[in-house]
N, C-alpha and C. Protein backbone atom coordinates (compact mmCIF):
# COMPACT_ATOMS: atom_id res chain seq x y z
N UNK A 1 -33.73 2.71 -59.61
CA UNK A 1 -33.45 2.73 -61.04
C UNK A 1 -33.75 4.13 -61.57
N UNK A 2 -32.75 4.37 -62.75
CA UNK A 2 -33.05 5.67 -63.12
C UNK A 2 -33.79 6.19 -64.14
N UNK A 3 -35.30 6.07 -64.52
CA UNK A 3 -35.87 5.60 -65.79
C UNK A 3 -35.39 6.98 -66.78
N UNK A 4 -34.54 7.83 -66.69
CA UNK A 4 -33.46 8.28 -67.70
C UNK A 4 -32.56 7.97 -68.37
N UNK A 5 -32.51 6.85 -67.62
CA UNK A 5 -30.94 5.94 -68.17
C UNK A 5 -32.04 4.28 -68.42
N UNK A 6 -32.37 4.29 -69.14
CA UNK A 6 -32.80 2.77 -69.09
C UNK A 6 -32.24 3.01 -70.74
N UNK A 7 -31.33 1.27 -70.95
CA UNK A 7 -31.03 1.24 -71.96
C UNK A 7 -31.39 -0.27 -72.61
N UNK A 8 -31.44 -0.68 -73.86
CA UNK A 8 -32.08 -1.96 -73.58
C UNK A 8 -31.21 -2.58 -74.97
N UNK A 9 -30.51 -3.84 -74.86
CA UNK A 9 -29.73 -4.53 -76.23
C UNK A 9 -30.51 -5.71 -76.09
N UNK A 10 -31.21 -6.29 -77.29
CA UNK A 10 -32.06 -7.11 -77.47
C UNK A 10 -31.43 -7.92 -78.73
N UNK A 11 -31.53 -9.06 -78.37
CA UNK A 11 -30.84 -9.75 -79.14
C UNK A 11 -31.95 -10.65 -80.15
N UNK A 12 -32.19 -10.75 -81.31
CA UNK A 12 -33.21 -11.70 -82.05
C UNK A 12 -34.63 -11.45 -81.54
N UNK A 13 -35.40 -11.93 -81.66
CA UNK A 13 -36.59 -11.79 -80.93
C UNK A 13 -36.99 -11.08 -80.01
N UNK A 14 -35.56 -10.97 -79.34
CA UNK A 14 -35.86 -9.85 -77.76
C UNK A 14 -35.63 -8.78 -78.63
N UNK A 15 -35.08 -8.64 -79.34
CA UNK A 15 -34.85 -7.22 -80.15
C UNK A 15 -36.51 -6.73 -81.07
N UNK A 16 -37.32 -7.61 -81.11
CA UNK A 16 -38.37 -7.55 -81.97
C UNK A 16 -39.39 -7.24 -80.91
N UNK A 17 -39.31 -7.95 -79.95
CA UNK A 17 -39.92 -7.47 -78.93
C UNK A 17 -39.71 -5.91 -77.59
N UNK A 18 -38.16 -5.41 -77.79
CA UNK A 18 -38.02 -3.85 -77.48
C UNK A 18 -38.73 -3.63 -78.45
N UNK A 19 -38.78 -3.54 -79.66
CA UNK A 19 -39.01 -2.62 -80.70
C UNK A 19 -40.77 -2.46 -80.23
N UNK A 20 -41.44 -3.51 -80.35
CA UNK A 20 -42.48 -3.65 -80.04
C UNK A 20 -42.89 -2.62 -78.59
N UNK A 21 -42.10 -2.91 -77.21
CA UNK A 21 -42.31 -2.12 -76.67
C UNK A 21 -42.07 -1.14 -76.46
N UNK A 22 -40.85 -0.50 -77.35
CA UNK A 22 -40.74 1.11 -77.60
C UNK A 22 -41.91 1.50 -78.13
N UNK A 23 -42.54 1.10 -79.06
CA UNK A 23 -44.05 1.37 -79.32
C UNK A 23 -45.12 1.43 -78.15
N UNK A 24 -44.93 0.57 -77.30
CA UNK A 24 -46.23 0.79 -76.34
C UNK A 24 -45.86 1.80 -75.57
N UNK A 25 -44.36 2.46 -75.92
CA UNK A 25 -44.40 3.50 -74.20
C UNK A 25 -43.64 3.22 -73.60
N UNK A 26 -42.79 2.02 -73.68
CA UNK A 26 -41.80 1.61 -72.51
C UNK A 26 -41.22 2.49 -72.09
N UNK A 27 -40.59 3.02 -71.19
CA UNK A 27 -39.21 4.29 -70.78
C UNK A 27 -38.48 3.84 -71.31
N UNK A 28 -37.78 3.60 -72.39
CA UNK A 28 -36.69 2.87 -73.27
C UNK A 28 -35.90 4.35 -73.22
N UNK A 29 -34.68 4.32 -73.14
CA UNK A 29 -34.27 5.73 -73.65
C UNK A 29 -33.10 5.76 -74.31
N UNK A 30 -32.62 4.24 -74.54
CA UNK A 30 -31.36 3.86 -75.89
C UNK A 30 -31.79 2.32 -76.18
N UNK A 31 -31.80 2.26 -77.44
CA UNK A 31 -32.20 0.79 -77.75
C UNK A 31 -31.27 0.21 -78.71
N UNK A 32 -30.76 -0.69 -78.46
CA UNK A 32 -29.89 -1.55 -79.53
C UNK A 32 -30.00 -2.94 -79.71
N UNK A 33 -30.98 -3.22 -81.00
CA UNK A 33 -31.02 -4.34 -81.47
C UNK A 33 -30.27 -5.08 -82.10
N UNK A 34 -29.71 -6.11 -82.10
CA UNK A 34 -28.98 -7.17 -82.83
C UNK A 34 -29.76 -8.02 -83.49
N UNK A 35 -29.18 -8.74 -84.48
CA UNK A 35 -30.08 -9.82 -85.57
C UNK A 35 -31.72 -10.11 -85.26
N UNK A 36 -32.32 -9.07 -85.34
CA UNK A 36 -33.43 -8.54 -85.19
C UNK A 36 -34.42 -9.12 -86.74
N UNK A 37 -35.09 -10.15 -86.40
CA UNK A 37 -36.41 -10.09 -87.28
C UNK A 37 -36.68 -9.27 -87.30
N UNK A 38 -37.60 -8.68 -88.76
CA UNK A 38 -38.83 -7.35 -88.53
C UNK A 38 -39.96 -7.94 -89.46
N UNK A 39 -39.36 -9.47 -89.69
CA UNK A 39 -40.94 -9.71 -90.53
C UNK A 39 -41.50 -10.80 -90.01
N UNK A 40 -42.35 -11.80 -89.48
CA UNK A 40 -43.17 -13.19 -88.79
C UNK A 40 -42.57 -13.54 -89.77
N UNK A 41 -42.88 -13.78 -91.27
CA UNK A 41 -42.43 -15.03 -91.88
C UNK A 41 -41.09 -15.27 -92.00
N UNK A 42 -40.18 -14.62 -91.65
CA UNK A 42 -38.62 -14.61 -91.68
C UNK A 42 -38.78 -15.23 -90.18
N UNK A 43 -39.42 -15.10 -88.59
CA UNK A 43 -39.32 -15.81 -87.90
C UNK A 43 -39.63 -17.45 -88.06
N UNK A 44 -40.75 -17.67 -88.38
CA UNK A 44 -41.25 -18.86 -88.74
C UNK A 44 -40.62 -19.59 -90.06
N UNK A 45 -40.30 -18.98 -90.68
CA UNK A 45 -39.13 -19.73 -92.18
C UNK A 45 -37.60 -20.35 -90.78
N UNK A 46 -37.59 -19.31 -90.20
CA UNK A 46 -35.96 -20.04 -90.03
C UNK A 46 -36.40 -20.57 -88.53
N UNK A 47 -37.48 -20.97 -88.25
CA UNK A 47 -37.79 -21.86 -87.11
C UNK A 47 -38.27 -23.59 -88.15
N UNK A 48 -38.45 -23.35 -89.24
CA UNK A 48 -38.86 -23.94 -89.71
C UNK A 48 -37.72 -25.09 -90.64
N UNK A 49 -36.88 -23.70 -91.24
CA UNK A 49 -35.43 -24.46 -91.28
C UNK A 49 -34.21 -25.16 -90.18
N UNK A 50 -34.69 -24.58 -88.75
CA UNK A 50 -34.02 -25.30 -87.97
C UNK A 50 -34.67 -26.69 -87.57
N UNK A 51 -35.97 -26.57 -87.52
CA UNK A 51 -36.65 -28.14 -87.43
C UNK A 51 -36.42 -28.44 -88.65
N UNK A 52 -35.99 -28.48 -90.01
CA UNK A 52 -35.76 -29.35 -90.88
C UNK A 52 -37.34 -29.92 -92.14
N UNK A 53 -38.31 -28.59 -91.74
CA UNK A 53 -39.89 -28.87 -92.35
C UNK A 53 -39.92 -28.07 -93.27
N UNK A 54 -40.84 -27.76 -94.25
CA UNK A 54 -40.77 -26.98 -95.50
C UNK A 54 -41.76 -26.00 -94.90
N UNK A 55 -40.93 -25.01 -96.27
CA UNK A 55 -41.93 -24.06 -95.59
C UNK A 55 -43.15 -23.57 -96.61
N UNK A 56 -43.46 -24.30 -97.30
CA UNK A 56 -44.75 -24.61 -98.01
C UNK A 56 -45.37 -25.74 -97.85
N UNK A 57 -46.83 -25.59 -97.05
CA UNK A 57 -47.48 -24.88 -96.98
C UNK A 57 -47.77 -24.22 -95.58
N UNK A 58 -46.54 -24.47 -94.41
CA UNK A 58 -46.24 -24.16 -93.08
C UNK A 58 -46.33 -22.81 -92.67
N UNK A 59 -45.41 -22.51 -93.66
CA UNK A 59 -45.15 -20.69 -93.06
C UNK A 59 -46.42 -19.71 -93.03
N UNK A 60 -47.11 -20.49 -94.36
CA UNK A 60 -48.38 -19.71 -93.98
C UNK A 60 -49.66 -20.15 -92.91
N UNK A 61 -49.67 -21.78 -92.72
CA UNK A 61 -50.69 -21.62 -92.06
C UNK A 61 -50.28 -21.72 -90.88
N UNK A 62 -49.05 -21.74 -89.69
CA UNK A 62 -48.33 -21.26 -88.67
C UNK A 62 -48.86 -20.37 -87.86
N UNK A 63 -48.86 -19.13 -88.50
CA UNK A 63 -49.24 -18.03 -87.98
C UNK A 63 -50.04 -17.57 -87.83
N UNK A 64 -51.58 -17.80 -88.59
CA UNK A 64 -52.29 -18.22 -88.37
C UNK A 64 -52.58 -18.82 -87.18
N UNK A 65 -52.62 -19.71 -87.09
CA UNK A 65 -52.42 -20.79 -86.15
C UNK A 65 -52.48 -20.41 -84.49
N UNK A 66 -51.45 -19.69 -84.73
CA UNK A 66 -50.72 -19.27 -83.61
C UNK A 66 -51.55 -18.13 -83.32
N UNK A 67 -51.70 -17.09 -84.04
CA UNK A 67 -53.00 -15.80 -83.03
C UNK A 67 -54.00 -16.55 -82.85
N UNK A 68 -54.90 -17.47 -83.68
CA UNK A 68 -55.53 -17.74 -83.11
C UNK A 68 -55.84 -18.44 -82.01
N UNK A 69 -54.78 -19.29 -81.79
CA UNK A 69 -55.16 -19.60 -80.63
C UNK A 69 -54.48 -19.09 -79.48
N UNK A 70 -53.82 -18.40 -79.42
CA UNK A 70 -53.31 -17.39 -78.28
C UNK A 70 -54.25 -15.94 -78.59
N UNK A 71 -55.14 -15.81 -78.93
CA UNK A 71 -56.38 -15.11 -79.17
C UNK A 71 -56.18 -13.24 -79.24
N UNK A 72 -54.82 -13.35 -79.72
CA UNK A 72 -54.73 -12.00 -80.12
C UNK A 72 -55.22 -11.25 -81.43
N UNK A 73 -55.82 -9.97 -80.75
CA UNK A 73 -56.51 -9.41 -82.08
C UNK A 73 -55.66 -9.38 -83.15
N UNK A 74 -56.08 -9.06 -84.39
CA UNK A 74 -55.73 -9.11 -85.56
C UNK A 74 -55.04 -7.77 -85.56
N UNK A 75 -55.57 -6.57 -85.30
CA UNK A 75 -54.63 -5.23 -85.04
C UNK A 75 -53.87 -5.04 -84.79
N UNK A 76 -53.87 -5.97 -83.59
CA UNK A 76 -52.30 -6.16 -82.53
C UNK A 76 -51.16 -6.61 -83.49
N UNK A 77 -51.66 -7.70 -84.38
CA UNK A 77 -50.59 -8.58 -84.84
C UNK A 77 -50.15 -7.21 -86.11
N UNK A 78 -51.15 -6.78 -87.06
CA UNK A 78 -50.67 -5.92 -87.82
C UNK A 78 -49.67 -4.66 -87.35
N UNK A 79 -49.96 -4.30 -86.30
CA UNK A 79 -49.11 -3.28 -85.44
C UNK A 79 -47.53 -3.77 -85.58
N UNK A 80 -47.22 -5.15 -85.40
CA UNK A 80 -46.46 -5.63 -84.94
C UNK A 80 -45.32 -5.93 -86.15
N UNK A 81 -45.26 -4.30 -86.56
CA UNK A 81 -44.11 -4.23 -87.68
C UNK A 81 -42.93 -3.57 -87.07
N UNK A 82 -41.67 -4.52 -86.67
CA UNK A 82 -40.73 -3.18 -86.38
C UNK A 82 -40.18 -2.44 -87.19
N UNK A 83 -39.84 -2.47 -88.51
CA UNK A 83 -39.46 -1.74 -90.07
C UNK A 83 -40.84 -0.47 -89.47
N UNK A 84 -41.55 -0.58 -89.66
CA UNK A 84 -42.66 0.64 -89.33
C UNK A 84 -42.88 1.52 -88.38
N UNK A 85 -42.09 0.83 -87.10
CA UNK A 85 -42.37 1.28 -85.92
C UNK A 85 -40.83 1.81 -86.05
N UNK A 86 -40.12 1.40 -86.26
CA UNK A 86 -38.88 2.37 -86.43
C UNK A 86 -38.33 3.45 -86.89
N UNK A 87 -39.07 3.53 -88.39
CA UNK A 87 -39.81 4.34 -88.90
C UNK A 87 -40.20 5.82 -88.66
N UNK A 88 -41.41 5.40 -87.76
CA UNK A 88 -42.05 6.09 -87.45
C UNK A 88 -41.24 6.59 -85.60
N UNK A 89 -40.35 5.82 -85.43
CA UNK A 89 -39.44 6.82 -84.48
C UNK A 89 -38.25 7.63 -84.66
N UNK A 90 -38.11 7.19 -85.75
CA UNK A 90 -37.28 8.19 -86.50
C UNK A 90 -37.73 9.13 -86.62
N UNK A 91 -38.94 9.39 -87.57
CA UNK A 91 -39.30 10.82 -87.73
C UNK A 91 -39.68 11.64 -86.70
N UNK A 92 -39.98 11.16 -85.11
CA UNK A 92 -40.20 12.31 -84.38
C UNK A 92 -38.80 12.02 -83.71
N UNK A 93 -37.99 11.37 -84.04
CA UNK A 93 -37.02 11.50 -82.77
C UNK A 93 -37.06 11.61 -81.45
N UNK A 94 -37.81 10.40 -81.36
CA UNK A 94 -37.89 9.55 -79.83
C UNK A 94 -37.16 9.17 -78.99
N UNK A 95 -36.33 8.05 -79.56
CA UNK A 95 -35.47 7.26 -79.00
C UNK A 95 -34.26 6.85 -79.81
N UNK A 96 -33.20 7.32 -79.70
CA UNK A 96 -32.18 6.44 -80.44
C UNK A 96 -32.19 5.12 -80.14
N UNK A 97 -31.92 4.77 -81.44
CA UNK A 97 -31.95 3.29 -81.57
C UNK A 97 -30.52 3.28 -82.82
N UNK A 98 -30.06 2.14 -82.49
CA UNK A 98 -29.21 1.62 -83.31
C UNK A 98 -29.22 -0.35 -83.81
N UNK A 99 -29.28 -0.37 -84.72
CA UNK A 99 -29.79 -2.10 -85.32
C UNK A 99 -28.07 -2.43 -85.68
N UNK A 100 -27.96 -3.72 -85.05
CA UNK A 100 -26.64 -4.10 -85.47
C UNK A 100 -27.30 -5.58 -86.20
N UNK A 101 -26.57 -5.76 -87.04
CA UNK A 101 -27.00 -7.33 -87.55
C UNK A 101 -25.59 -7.76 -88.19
N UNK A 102 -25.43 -9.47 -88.20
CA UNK A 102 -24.09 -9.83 -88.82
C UNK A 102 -24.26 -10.50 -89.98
N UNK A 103 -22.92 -9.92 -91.37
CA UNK A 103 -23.63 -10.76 -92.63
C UNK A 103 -23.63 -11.93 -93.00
N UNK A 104 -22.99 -12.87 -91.52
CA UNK A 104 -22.64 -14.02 -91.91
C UNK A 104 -24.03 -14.63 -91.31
N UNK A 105 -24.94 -14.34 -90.95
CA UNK A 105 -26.19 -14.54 -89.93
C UNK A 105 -26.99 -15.58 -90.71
N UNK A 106 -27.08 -16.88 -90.62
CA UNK A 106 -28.00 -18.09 -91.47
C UNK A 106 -29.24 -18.37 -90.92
N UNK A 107 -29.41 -17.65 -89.44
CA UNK A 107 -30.98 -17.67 -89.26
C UNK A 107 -31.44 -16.46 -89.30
N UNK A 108 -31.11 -15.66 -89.20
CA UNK A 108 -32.31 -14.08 -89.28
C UNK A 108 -31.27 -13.73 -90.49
N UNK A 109 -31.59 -14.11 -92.11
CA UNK A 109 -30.57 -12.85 -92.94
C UNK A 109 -30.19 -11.67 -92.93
N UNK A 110 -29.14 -11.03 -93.33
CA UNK A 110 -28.87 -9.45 -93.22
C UNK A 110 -29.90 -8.93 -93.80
N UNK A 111 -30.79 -9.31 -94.47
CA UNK A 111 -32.21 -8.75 -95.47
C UNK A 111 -32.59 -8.00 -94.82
N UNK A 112 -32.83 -8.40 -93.25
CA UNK A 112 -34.10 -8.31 -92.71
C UNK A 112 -33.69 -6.58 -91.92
N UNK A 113 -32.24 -5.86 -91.64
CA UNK A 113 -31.68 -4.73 -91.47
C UNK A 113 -31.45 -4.05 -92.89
N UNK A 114 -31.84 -4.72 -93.83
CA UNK A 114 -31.93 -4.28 -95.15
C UNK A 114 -33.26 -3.72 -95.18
N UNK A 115 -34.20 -4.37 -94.85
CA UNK A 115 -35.49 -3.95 -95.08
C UNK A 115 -35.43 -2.98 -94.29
N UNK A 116 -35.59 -2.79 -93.24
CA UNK A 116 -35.35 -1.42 -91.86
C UNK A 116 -35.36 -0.02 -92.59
N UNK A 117 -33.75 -0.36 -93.52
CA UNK A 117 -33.02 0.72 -93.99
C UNK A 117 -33.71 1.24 -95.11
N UNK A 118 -33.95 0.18 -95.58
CA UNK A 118 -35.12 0.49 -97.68
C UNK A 118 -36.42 1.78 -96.38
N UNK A 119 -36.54 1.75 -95.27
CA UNK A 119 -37.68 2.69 -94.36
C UNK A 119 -36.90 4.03 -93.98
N UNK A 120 -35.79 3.69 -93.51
CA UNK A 120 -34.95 4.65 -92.29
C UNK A 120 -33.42 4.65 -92.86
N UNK A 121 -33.22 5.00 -94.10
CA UNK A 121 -32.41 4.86 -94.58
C UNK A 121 -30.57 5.52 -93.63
N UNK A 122 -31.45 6.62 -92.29
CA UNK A 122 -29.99 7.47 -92.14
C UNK A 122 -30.14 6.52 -90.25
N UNK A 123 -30.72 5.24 -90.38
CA UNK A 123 -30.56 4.70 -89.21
C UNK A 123 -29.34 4.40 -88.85
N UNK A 124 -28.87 4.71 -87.47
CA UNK A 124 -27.58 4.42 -86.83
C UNK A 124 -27.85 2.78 -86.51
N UNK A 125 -27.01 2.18 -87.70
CA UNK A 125 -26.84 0.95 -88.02
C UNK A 125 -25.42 0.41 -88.18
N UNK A 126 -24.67 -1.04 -88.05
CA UNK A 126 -23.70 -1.45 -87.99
C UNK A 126 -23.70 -3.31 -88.61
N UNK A 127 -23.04 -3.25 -89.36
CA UNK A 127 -23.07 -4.78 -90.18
C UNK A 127 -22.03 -4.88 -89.49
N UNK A 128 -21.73 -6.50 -88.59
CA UNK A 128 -20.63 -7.35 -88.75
C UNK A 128 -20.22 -8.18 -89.53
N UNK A 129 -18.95 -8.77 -89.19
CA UNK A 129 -18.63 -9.74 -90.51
C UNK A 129 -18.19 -10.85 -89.78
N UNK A 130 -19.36 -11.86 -88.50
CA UNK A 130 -18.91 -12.93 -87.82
C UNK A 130 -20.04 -13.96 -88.71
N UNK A 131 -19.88 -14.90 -88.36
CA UNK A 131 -20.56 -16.45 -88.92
C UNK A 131 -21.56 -16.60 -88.06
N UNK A 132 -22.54 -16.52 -87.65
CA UNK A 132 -23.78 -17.03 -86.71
C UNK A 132 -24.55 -16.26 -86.37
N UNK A 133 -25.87 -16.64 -85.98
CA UNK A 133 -26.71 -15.79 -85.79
C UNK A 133 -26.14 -15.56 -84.06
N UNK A 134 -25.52 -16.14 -83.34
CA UNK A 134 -25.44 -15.31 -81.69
C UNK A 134 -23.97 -14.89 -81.77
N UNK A 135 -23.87 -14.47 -82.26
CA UNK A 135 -22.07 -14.38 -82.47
C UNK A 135 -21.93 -12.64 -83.21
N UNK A 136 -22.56 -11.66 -83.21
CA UNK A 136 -22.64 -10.28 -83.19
C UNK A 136 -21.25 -9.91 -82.55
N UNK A 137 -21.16 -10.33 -81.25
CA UNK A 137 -20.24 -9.59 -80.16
C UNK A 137 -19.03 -10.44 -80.28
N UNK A 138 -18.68 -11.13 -81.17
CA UNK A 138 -17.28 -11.98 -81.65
C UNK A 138 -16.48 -10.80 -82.31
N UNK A 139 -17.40 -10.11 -83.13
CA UNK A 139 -16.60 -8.73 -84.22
C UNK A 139 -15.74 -8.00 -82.96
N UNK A 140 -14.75 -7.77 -83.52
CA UNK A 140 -14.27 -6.21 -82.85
C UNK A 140 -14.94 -5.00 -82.61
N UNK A 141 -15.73 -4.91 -83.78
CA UNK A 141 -16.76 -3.24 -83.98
C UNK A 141 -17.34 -3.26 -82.83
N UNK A 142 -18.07 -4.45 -82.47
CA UNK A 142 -19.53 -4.38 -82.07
C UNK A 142 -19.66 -3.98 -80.30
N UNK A 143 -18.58 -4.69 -79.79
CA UNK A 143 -18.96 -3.60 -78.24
C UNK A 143 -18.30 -1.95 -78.28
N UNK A 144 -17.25 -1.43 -78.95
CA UNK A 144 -16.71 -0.50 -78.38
C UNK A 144 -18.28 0.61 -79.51
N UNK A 145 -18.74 -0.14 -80.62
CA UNK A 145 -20.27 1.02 -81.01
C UNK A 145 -21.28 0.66 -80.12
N UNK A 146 -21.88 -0.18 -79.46
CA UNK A 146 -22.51 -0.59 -78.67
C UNK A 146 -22.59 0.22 -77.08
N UNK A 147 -21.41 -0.14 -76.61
CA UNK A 147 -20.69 0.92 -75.42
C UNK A 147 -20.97 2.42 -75.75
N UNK A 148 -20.24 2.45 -76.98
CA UNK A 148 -20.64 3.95 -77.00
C UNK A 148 -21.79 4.81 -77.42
N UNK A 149 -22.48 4.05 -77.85
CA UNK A 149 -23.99 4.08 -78.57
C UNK A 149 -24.41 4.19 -76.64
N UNK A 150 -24.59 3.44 -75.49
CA UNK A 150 -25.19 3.48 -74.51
C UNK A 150 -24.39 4.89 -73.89
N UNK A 151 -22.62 4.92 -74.02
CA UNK A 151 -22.78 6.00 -73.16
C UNK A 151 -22.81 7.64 -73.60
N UNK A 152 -23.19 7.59 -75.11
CA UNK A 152 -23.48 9.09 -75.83
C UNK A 152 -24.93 9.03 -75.15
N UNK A 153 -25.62 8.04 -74.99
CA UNK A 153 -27.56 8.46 -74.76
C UNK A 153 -28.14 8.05 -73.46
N UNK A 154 -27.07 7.61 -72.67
CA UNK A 154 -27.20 7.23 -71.41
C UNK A 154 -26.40 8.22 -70.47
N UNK A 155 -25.49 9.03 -70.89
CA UNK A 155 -24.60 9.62 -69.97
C UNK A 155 -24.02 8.79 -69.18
N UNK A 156 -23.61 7.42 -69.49
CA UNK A 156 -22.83 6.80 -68.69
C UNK A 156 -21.30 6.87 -68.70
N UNK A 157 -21.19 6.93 -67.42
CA UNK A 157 -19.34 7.16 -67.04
C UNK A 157 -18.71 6.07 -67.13
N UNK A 158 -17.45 6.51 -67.86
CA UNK A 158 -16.21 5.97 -68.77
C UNK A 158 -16.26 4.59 -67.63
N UNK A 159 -15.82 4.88 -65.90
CA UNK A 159 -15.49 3.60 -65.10
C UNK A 159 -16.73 2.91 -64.67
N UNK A 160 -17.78 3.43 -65.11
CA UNK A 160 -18.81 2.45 -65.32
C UNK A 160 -18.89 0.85 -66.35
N UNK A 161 -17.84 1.25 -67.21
CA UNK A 161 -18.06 0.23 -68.11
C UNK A 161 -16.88 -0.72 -68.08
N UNK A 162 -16.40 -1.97 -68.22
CA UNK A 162 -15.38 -2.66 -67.50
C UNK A 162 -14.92 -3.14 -69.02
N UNK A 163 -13.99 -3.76 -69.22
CA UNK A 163 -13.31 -4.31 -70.47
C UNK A 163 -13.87 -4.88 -71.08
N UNK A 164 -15.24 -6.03 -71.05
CA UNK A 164 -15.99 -6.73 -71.95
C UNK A 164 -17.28 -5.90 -72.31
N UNK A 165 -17.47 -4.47 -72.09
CA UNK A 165 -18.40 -3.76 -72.41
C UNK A 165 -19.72 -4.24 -71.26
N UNK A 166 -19.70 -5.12 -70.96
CA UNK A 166 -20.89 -5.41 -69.29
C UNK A 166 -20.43 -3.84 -68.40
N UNK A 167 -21.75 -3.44 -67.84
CA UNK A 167 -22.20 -2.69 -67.03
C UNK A 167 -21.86 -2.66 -65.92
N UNK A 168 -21.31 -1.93 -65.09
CA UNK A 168 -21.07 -2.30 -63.15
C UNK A 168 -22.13 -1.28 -62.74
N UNK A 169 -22.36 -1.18 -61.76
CA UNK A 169 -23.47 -0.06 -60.92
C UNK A 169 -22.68 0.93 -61.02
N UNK A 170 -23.46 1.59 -61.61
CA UNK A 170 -23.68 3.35 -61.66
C UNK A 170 -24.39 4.21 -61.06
């Protein structure tokens, strides 16, 4: 593997979690998130609307809940802003990253690439216009910026990449 070329598309949560580990150091060296949480209570609200439970007085005591008993420090969890951490890779110019989110999205809202931007306002970002939260790559836009988002920061070659934007060995 070539840790020059490591590129990483994270979809929802996995996207919250690159972000997270572009922060610790990962060799990330192009990152592209899709319908990307960047806040816990926007995770837990629309876990909460898919089980059909309110989210008063849930959302708050949830999370809670949850560090504590998976016994992670309290630092850790505050760290665990990607709006901040994006942020803050912007200004040294680390890693390109690009956030795609879709506005038809009913579990992670477009808000939440709204909020990002109210931080990183000149982020290489892309709104679709499909219906669902896994449905990003239904748009037309979204593989040929995607593709090319990996092969401007990856140096990947044109017959590397096959008609559905999937990867062959390079």
């Amino acid at each position: 593997m070539d840790k020059q070329r490591i590129g990483v598309l994270g979809h929802s949560l996995g996207g919250f979690g690159a972000v997270l580990a572009l922060d610790e150091g990962a060799p990330i060296r192009a990152l592209v998130t899709d319908s990307m949480p960047v806040r816990f209570a926007t995770m837990v609200e629309a876990e909460l609307r898919r089980r059909k439970l309110p989210a008063f007085p849930l959302a708050h005591i949830i999370p809670e809940i949850m560090v504590r008993r998976s016994r992670i420090p309290s630092a850790l969890v505050k760290r665990a802003n990607p709006a901040a951490i994006l942020e803050d890779n912007a200004s040294g110019k680390r890693v390109p990253v690009m956030l795609v989110h879709s506005r038809g999205d009913s579990i992670i809202p477009p808000a939440e690439l709204n909020h990002v931007l109210a931080r990183v306002p000149d982020a290489n970002h892309l709104f679709v216009d499909v219906d669902g939260h896994s449905a990003s790559e239904q748009d037309p836009a979204f593989w040929p910026a995607v593709t090319g988002f990996f092969k401007e920061y990856l140096s990947i070659r044109e017959e590397a990449v096959d008609k559905q934007g999937d990867y062959a060995s390079v």
